[in-house]
Protein backbone atom coordinates (compact mmCIF):
# COMPACT_ATOMS: atom_id res chain seq x y z
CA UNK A 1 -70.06 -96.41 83.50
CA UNK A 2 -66.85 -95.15 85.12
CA UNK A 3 -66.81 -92.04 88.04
CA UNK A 4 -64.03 -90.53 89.63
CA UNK A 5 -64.10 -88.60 92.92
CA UNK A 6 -61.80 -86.00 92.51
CA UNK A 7 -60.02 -83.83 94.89
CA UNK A 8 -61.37 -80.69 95.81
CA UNK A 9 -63.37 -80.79 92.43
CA UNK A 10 -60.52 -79.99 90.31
CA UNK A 11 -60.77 -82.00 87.38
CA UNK A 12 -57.22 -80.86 85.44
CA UNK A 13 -53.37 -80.07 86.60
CA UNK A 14 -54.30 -76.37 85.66
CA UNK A 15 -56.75 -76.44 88.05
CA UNK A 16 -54.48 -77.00 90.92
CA UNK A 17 -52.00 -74.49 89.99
CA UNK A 18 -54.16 -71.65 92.64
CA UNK A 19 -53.57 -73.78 95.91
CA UNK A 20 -50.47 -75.44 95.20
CA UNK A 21 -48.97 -72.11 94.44
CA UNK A 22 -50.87 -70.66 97.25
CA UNK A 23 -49.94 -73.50 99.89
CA UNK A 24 -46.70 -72.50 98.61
CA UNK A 25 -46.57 -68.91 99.11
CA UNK A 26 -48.01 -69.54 102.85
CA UNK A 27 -45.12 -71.88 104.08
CA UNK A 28 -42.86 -69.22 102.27
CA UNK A 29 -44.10 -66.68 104.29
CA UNK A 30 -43.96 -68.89 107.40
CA UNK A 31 -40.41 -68.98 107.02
CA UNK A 32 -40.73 -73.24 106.33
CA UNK A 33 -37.35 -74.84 106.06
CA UNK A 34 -36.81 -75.58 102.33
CA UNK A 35 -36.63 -79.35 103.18
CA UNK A 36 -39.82 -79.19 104.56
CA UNK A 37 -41.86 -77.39 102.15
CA UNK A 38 -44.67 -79.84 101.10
CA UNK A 39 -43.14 -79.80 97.26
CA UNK A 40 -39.83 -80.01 96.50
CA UNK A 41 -38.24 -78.92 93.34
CA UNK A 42 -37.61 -82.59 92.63
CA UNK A 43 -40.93 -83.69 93.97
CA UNK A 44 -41.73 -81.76 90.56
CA UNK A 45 -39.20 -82.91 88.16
CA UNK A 46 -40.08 -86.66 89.51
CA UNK A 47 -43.55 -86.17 88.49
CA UNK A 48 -42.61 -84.54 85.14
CA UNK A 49 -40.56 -86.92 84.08
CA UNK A 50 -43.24 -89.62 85.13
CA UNK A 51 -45.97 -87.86 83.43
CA UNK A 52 -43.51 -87.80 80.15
CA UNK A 53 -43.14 -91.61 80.26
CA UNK A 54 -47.12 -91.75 80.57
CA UNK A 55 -47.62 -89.76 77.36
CA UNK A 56 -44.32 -91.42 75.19
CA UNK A 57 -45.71 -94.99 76.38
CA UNK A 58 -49.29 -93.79 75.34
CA UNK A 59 -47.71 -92.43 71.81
CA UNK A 60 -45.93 -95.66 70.93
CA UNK A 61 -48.08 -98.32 73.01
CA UNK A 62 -44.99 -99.19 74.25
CA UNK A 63 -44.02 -100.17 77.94
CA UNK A 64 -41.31 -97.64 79.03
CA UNK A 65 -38.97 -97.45 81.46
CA UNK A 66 -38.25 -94.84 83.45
CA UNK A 67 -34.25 -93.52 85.02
């Protein structure tokens, strides 16, 4: 039998959508330095295009490699 402890409860990316954008709005509002915001804009597009390798090397049950 496997278990996972996850965070918070959520169970799903689109359940994390309500306090990342919300933890988002706050440092906007706090006037955070861009730089320091806890998620970058490439923070994002590193993840994306790590969570595409994921699901082409799942497709093709092939190792991939990622630039």
């Amino acid at each position: 039998m496997e278990t996972y402890a996850y965070l918070g409860g959520m169970m799903s990316f689109g359940e994390t959508f309500g306090s990342r954008i919300g933890k988002w709005v706050d440092q906007n509002i706090a006037k955070v330095k861009p730089e320091e915001v806890d998620a970058s804009g490439q923070d994002a597009l590193q993840v994306q295009t790590i969570i595409e390798g994921v699901i082409q090397s799942w497709q093709n049950d092939q190792i991939v490699t990622l630039e």
